[in-house]
N, C-alpha and C. Protein backbone atom coordinates (compact mmCIF):
# COMPACT_ATOMS: atom_id res chain seq x y z
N UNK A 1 24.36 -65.86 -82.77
CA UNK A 1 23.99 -67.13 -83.34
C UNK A 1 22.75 -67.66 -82.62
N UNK A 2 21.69 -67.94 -83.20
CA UNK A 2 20.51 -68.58 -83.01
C UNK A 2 20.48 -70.12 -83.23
N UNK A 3 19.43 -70.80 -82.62
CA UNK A 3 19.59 -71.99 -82.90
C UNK A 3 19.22 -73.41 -81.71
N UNK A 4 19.47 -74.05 -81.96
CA UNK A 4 19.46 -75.09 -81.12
C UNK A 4 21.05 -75.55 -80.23
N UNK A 5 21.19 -75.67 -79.48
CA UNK A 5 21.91 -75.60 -78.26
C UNK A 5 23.70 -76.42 -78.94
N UNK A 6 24.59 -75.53 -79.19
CA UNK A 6 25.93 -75.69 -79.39
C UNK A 6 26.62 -76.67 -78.96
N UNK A 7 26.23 -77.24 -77.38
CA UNK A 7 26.87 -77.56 -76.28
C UNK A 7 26.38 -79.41 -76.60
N UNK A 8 27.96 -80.10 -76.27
CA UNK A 8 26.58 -81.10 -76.08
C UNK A 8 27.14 -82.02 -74.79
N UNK A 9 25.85 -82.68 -73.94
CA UNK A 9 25.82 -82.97 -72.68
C UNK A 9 25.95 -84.59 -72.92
N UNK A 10 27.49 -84.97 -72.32
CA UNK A 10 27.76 -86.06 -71.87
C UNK A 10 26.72 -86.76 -70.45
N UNK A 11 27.50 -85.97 -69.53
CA UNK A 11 26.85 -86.76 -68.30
C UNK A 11 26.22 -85.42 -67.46
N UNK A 12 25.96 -85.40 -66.36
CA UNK A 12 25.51 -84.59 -65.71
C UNK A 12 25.91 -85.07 -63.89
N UNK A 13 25.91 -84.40 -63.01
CA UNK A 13 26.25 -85.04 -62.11
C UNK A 13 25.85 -83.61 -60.75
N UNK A 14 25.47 -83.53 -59.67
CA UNK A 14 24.90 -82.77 -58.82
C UNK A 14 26.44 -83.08 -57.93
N UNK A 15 27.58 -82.04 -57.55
CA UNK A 15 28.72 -81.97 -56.85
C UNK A 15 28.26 -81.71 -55.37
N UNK A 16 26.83 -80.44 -55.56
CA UNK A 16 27.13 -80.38 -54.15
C UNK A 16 25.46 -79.75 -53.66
N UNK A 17 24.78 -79.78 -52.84
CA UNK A 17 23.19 -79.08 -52.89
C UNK A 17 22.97 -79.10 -51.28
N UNK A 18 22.22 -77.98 -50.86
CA UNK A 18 21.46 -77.22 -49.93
C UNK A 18 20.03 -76.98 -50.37
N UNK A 19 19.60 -76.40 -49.10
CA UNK A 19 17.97 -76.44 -49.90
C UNK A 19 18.07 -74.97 -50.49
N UNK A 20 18.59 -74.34 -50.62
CA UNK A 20 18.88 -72.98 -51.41
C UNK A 20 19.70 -73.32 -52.88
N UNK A 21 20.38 -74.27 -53.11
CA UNK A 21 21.14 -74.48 -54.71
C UNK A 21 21.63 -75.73 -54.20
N UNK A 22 21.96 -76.42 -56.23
CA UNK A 22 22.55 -77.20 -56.24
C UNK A 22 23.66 -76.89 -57.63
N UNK A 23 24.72 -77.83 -56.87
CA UNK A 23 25.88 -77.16 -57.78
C UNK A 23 25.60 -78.27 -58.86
N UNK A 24 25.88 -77.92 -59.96
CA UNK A 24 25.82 -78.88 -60.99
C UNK A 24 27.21 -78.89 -61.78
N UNK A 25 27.91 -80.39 -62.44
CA UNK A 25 28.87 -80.26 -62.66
C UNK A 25 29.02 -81.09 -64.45
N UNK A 26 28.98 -80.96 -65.53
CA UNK A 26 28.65 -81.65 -66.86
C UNK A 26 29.96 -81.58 -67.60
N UNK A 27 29.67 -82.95 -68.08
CA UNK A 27 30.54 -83.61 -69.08
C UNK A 27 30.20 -83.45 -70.54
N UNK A 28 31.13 -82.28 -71.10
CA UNK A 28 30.20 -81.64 -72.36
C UNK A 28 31.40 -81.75 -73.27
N UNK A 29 30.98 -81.18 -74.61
CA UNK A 29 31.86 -81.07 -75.93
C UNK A 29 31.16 -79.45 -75.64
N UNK A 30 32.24 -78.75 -75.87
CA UNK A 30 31.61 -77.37 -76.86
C UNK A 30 32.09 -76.99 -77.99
N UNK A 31 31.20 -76.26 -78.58
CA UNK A 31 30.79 -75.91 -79.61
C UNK A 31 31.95 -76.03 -81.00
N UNK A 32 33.36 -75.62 -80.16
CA UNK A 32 34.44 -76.12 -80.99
C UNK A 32 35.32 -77.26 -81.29
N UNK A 33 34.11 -78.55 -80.52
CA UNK A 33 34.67 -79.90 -80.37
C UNK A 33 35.76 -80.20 -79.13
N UNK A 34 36.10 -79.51 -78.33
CA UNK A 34 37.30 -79.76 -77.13
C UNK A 34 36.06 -80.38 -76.61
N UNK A 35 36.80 -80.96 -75.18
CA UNK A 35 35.73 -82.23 -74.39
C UNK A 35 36.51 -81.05 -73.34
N UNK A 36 35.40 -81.15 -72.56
CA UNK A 36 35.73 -80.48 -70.72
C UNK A 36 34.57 -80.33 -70.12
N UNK A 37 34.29 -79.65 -68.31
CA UNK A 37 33.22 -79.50 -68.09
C UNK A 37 32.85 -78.32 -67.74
N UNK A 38 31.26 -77.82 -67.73
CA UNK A 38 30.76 -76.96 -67.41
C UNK A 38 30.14 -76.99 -66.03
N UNK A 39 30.70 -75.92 -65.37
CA UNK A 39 29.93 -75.72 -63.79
C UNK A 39 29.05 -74.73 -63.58
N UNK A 40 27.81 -75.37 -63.43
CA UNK A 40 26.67 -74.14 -62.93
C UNK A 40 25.88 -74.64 -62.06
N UNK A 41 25.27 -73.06 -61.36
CA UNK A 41 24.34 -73.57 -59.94
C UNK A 41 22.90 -73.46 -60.29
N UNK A 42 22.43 -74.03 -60.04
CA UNK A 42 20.92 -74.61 -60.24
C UNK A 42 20.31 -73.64 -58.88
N UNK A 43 19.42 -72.69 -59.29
CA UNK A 43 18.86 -72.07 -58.23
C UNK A 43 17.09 -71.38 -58.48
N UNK A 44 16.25 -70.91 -57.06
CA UNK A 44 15.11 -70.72 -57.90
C UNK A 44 15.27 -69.02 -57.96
N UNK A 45 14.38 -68.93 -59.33
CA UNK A 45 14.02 -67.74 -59.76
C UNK A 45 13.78 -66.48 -58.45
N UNK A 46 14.03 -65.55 -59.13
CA UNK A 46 14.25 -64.24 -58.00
C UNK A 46 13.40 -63.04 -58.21
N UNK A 47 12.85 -61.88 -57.31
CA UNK A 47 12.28 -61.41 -57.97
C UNK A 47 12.78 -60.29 -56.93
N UNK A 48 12.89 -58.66 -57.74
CA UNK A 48 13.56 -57.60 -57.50
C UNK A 48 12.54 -56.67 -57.10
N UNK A 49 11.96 -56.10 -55.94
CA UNK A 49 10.62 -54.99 -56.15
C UNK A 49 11.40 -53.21 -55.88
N UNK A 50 10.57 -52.97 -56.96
CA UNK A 50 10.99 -51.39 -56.58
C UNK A 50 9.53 -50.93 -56.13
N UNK A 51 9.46 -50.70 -54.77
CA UNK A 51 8.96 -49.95 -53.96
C UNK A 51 8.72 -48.53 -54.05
N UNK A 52 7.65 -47.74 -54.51
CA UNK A 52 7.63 -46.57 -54.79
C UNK A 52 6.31 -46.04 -54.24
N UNK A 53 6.40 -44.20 -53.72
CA UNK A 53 5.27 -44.23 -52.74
C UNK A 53 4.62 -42.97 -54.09
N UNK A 54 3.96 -42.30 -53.50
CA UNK A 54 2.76 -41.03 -53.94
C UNK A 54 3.75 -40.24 -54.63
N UNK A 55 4.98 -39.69 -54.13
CA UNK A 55 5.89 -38.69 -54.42
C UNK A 55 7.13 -39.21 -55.09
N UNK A 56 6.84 -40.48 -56.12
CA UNK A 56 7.57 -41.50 -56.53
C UNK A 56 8.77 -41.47 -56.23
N UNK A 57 9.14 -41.68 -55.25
CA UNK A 57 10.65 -42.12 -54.11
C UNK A 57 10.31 -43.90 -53.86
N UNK A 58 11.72 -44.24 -54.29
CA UNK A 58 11.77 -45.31 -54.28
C UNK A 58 12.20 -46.15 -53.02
N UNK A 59 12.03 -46.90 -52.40
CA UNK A 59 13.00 -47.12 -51.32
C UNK A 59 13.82 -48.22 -51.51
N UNK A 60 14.81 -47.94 -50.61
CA UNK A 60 15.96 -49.03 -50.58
C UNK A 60 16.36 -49.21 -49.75
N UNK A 61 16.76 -50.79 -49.31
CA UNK A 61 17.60 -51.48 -47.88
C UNK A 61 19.06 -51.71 -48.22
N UNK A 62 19.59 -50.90 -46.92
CA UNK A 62 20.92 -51.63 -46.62
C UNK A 62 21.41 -52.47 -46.07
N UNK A 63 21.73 -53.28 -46.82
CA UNK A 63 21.80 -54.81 -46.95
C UNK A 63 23.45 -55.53 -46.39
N UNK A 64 23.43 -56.36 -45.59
CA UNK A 64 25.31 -56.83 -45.92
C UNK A 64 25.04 -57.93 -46.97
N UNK A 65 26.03 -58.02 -48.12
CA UNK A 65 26.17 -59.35 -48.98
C UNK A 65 27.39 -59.71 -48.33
N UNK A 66 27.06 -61.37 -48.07
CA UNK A 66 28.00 -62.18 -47.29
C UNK A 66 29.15 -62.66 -48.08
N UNK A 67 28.90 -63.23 -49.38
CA UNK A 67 30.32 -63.23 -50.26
C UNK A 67 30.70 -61.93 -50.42
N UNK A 68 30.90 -60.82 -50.61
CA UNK A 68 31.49 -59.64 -50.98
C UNK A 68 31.82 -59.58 -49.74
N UNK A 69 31.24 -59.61 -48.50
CA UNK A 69 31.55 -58.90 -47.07
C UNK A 69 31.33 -57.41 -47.32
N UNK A 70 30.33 -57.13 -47.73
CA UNK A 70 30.08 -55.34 -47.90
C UNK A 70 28.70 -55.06 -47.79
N UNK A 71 28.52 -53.56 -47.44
CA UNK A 71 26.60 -53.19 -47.34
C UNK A 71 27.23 -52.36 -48.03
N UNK A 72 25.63 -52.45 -49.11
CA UNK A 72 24.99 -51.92 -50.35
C UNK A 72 23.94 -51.47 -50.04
N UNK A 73 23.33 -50.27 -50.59
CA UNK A 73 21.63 -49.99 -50.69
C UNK A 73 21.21 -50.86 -52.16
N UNK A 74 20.48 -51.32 -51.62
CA UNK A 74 19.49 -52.07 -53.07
C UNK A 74 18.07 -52.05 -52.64
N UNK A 75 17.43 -52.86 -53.63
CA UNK A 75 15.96 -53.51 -53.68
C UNK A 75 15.53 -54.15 -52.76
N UNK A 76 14.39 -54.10 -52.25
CA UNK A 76 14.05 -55.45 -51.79
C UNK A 76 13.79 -56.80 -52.13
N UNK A 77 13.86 -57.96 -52.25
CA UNK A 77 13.54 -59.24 -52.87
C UNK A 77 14.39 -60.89 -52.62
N UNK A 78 14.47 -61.19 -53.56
CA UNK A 78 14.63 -62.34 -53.01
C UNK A 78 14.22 -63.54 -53.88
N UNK A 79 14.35 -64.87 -53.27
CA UNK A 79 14.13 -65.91 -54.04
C UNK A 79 12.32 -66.51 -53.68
N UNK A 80 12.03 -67.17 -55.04
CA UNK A 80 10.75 -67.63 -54.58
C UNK A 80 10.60 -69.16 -54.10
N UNK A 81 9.52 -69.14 -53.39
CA UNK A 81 9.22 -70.34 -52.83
C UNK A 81 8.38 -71.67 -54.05
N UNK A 82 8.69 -72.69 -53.82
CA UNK A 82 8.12 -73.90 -54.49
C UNK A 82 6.11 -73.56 -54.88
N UNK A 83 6.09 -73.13 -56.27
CA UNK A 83 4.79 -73.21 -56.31
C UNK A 83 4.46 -71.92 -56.06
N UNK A 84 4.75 -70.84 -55.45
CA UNK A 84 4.38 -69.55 -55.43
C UNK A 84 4.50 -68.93 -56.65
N UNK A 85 3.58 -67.67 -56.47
CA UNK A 85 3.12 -67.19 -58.05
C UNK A 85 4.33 -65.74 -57.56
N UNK A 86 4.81 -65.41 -59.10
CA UNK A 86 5.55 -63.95 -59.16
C UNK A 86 5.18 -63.03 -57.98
N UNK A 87 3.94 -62.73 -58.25
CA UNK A 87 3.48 -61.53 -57.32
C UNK A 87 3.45 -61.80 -56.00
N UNK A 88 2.91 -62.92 -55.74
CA UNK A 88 2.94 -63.52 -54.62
C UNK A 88 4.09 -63.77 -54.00
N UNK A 89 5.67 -63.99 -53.89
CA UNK A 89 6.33 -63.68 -53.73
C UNK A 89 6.94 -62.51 -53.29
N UNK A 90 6.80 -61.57 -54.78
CA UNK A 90 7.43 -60.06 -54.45
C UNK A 90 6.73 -59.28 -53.20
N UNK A 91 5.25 -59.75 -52.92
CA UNK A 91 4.49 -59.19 -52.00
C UNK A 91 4.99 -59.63 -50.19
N UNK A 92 5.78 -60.66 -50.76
CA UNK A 92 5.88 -61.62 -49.11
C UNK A 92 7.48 -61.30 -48.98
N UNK A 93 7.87 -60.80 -49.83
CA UNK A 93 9.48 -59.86 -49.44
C UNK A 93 9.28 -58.75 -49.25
N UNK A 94 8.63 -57.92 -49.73
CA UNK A 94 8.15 -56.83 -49.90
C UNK A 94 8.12 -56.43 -48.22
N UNK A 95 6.69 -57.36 -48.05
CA UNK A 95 6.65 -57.20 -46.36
C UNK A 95 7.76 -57.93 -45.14
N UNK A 96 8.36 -58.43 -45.90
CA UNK A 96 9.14 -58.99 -44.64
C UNK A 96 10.52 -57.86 -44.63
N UNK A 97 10.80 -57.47 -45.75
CA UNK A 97 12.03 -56.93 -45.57
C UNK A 97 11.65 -55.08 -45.30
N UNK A 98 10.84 -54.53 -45.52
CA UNK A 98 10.72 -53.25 -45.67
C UNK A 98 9.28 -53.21 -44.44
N UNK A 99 8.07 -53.91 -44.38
CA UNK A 99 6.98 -53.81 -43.74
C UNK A 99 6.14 -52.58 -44.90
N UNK A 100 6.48 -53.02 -46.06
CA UNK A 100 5.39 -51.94 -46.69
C UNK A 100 4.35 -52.80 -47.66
N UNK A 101 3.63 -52.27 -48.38
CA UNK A 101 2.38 -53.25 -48.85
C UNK A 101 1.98 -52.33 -49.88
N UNK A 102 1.35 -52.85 -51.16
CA UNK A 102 0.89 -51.96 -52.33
C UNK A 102 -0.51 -52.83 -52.66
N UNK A 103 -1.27 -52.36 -53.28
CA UNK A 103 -2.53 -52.91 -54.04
C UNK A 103 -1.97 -52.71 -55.63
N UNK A 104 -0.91 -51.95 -56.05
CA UNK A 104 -1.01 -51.61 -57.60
C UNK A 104 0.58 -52.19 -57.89
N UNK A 105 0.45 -53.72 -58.65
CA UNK A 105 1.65 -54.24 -58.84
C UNK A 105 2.06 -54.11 -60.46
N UNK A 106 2.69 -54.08 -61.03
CA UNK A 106 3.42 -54.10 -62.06
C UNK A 106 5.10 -54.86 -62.39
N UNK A 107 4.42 -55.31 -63.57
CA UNK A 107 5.78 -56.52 -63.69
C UNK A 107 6.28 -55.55 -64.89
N UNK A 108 7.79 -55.43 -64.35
CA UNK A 108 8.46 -54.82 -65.79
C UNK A 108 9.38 -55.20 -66.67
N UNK A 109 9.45 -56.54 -66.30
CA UNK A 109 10.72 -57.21 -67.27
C UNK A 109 11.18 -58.34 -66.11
N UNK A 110 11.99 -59.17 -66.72
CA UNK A 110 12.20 -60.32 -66.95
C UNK A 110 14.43 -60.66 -67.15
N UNK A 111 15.12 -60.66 -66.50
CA UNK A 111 16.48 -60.62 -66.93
C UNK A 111 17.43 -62.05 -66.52
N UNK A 112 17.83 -62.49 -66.84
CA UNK A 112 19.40 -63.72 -66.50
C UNK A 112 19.97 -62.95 -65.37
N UNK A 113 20.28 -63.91 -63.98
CA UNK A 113 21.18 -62.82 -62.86
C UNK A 113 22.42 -63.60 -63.45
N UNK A 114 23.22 -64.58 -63.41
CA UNK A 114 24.10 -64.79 -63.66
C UNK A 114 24.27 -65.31 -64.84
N UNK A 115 25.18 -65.12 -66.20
CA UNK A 115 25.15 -65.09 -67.31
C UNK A 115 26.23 -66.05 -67.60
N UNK A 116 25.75 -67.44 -67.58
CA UNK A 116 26.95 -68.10 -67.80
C UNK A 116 27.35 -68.91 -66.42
N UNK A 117 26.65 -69.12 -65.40
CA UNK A 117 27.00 -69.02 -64.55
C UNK A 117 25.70 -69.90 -63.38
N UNK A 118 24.58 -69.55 -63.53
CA UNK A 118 23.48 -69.72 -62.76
C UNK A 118 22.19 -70.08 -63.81
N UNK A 119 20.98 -70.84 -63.37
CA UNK A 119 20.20 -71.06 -64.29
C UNK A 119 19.06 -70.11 -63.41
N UNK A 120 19.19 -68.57 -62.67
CA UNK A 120 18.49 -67.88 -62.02
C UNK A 120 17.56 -66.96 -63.06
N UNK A 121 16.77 -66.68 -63.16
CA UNK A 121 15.96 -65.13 -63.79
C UNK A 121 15.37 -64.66 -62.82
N UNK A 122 15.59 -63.42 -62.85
CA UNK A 122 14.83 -61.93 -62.27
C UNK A 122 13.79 -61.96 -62.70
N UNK A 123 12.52 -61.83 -61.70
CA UNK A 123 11.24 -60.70 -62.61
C UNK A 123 11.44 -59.71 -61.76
N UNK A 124 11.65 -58.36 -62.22
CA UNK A 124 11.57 -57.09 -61.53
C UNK A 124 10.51 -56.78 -61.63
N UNK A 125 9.83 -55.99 -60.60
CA UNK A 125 8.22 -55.44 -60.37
C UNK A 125 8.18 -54.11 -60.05
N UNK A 126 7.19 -53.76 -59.93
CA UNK A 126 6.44 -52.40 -59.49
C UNK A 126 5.31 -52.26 -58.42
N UNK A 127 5.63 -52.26 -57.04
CA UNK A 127 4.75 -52.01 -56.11
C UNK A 127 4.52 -50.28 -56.32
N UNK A 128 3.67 -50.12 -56.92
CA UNK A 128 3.21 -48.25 -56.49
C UNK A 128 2.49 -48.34 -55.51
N UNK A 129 2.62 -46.64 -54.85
CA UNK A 129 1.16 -46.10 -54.08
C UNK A 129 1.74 -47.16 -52.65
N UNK A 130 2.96 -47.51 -52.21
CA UNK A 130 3.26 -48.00 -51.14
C UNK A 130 2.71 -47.13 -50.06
N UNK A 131 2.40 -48.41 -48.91
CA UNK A 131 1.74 -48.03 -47.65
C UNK A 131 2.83 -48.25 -46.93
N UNK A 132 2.83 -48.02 -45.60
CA UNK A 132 3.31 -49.05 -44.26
C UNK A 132 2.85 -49.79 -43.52
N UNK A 133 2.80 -51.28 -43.35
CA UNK A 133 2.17 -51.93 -42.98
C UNK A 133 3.07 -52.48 -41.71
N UNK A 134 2.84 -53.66 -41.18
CA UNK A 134 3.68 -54.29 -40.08
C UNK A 134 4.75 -54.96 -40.90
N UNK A 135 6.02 -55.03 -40.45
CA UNK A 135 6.98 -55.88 -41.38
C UNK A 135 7.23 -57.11 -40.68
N UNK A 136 6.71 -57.95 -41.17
CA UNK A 136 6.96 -59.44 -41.06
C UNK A 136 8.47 -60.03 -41.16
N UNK A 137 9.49 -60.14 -40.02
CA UNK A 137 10.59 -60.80 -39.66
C UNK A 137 11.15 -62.11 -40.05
N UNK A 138 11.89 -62.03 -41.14
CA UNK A 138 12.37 -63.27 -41.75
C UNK A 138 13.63 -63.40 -40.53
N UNK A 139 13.98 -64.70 -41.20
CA UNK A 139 14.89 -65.06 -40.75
C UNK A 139 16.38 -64.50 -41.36
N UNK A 140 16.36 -64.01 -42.28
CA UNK A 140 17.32 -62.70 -43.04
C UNK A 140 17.26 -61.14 -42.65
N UNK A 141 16.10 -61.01 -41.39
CA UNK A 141 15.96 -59.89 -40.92
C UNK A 141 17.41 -59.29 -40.29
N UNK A 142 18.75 -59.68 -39.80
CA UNK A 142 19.40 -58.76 -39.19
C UNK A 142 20.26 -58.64 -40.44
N UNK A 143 20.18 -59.04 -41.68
CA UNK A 143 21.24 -58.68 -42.50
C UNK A 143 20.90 -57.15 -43.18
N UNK A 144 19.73 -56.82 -42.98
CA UNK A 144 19.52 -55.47 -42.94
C UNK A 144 19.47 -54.08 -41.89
N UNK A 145 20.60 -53.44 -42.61
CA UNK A 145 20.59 -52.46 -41.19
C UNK A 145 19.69 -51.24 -41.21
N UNK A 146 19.31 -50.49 -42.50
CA UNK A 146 18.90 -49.59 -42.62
C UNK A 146 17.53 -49.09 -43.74
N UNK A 147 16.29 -48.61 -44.25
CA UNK A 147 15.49 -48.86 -45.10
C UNK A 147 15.15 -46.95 -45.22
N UNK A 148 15.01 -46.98 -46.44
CA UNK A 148 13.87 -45.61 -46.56
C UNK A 148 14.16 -45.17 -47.99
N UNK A 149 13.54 -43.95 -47.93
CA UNK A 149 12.74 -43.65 -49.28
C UNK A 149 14.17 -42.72 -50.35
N UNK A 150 14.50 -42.78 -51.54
CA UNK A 150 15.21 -41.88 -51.96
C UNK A 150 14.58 -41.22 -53.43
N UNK A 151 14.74 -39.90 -53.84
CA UNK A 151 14.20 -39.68 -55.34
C UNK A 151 14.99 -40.63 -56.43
N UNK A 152 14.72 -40.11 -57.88
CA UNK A 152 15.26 -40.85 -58.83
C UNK A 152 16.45 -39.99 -58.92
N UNK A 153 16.65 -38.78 -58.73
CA UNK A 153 17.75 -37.91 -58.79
C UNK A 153 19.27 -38.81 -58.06
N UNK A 154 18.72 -38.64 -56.46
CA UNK A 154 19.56 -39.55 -55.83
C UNK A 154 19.71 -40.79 -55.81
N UNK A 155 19.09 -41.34 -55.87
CA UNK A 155 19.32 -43.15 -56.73
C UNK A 155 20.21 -43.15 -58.07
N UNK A 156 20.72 -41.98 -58.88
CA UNK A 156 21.20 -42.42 -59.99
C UNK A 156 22.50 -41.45 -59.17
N UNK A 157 22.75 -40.53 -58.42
CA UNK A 157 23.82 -40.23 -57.80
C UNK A 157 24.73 -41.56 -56.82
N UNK A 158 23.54 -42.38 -56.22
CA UNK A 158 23.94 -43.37 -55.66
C UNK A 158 24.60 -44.36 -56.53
N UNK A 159 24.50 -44.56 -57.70
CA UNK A 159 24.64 -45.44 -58.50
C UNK A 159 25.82 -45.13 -59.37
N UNK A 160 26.31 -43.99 -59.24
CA UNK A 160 27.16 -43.47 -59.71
C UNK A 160 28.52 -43.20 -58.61
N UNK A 161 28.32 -43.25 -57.18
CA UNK A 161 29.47 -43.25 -56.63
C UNK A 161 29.16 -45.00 -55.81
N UNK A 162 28.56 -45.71 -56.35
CA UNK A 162 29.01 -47.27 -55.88
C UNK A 162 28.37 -47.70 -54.85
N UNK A 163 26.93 -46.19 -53.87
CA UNK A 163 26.64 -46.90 -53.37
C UNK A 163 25.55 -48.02 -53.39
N UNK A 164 25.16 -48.06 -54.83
CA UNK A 164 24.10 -49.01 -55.18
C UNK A 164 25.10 -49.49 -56.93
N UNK A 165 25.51 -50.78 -56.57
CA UNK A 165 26.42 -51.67 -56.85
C UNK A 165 26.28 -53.25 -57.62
N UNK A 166 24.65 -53.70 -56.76
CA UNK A 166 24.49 -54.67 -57.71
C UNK A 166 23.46 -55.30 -58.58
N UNK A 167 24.10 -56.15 -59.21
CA UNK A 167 23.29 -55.92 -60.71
C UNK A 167 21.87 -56.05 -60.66
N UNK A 168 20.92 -56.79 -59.43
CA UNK A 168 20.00 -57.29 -59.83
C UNK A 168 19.13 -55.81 -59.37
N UNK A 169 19.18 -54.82 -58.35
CA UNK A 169 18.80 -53.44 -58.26
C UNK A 169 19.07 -52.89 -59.62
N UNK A 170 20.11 -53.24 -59.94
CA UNK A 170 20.61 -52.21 -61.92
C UNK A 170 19.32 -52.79 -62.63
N UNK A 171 19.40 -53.87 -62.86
CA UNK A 171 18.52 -54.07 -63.31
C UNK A 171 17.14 -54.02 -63.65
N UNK A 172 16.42 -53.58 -62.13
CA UNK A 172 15.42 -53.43 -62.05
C UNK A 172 15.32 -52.08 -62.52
N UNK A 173 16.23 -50.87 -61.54
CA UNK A 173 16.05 -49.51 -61.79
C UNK A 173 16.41 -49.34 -63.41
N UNK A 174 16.77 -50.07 -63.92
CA UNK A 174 16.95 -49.70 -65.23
C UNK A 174 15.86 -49.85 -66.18
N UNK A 175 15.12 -51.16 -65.80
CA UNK A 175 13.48 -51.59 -66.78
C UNK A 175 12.63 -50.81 -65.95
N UNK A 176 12.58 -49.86 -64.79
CA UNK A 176 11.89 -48.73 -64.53
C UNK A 176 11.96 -47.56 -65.26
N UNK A 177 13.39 -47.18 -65.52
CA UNK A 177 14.03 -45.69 -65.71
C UNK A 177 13.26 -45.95 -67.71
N UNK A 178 13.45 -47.37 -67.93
CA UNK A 178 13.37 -47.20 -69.39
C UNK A 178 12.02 -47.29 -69.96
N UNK A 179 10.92 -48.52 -68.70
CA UNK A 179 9.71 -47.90 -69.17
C UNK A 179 9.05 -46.65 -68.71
N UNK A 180 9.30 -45.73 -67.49
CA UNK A 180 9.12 -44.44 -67.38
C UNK A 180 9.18 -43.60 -69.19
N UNK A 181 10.39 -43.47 -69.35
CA UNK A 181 11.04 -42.81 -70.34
C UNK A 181 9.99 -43.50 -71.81
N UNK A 182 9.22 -44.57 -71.67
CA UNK A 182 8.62 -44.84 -72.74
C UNK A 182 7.30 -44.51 -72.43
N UNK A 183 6.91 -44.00 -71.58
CA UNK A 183 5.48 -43.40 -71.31
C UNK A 183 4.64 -44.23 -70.51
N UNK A 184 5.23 -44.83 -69.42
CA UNK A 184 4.84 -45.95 -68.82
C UNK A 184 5.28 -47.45 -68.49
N UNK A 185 4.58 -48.43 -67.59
CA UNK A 185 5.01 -49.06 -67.16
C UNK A 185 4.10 -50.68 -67.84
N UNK A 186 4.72 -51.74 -68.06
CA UNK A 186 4.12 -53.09 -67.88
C UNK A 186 3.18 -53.30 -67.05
N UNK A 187 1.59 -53.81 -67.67
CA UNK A 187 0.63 -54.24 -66.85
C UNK A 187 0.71 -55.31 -66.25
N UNK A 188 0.78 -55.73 -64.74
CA UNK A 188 0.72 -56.96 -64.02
C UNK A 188 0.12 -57.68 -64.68
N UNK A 189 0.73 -58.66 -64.61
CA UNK A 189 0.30 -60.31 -64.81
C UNK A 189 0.53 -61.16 -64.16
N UNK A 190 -0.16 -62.39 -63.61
CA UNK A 190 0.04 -63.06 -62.57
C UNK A 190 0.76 -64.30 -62.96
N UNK A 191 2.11 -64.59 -62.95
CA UNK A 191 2.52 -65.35 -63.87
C UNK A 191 2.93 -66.73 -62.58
N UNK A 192 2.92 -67.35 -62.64
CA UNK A 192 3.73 -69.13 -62.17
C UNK A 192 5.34 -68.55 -62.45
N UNK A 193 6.01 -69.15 -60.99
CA UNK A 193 7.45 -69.37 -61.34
C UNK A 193 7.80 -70.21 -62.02
C-alpha cells in the first residue's frame, strides 16, 4: 500500500535521550482505528564501509556488541556526526577503526537499520585500492579486538556459519555482491546527512 501515512499522531512526547538517541513515545490511531502508542528511537544516520584492497579482500573487525554480549566480524562504521557529509564520515571511521585510507569511494545503496523500530538509514560505501595509514583511536577503540583482510569466498563461508551475523554488514556485503554481479559498482556522490 502506497500513499500518505496510515498512522495518525495524537501527541508526541521524548521518554528518554542521550546524546547518542532519543526515545520517542506517540499517541496514535492506527490504521485500523484502535488508539495505542508507538515507540521508536530517534537516532543519526549510519554509514557501513566495505574496505577492499588491490586483491579485492575485504576487511573486517571483530567487534563486541554490548546488547547481544557477543563478538562478531563485521564492517567498519558507525554513526555520523551533526553536519558531516556521507563520505566524510565513512572516511573518519574508516580511519579510526581499521587505520586504513582510500582515494576511490563509492556509495552503493542506501537501507532502513531498524524496520519499525528506529528512524536510522545506512549508506553503505566502497573504499577501494585501500592503503594503511595511522589509525586514529576513538574512544570505541577497545571494543575491537581483532582487524584484517578476508576473500569473498570466505566472507560468504563466514556468513553462513554465524560468524558475520549482523544486518547492517548483510547489508552492505549484499549491495556489493549485487552490484559486482551487475557489472559494477555506484558512482560516489557527495551527499549531506
Amino acid at each position: 500500500m502506497n500513499g500518505p501515512n496510515p498512522y495518525k499522531t495524537h501527541s508526541s512526547k521524548i521518554v528518554y535521550e542521550n546524546r547518542w538517541m532519543k526515545v520517542h513515545e506517540d499517541q496514535i490511531t492506527h490504521p485500523s482505528g484502535s488508539e495505542g502508542i508507538y515507540g521508536y528511537i530517534e537516532v543519526r544516520d549510519s554509514v557501513a564501509v566495505v574496505a577492499q584492497n588491490q586483491l579485492r579482500e575485504i576487511f573486517l573487525i571483530k567487534q563486541f556488541l554490548y546488547p547481544t554480549k557477543i563478538w562478531l566480524w563485521g564492517l567498519p562504521g558507525g554513526g555520523g556526526e551533526i553536519a558531516e557529509k556521507i563520505i566524510d564520515t565513512s572516511k573518519r571511521e574508516l580511519a579510526e577503526e581499521t587505520g586504513l585510507v582510500s582515494d576511490d569511494w563509492k556509495i552503493l545503496g542506501k537501507s532502513v537499520v531498524y524496520n519499525g523500530l528506529s528512524t536510522e538509514w545506512q549508506w553503505s560505501l566502497l573504499a577501494d585500492n585501500v592503503r594503511e595509514s595511522k589509525r586514529i583511536y576513538s574512544e570505541d577503540a577497545n571494543e575491537i579486538s581483532d582487524g584484517k583482510f578476508f576473500s569473498e569466498d570466505k566472507i560468504r563461508e563466514m556468513i553462513q556459519s554465524g560468524e558475520i551475523a549482523d544486518n547492517q554488514t548483510l547489508a552492505a556485503l549484499e549491495l556489493l555482491f549485487v552490484n559486482n554481479d551487475m557489472g559494477g559498482q555506484h558512482g560516489a556522490t557527495d551527499h549531506s546527512q
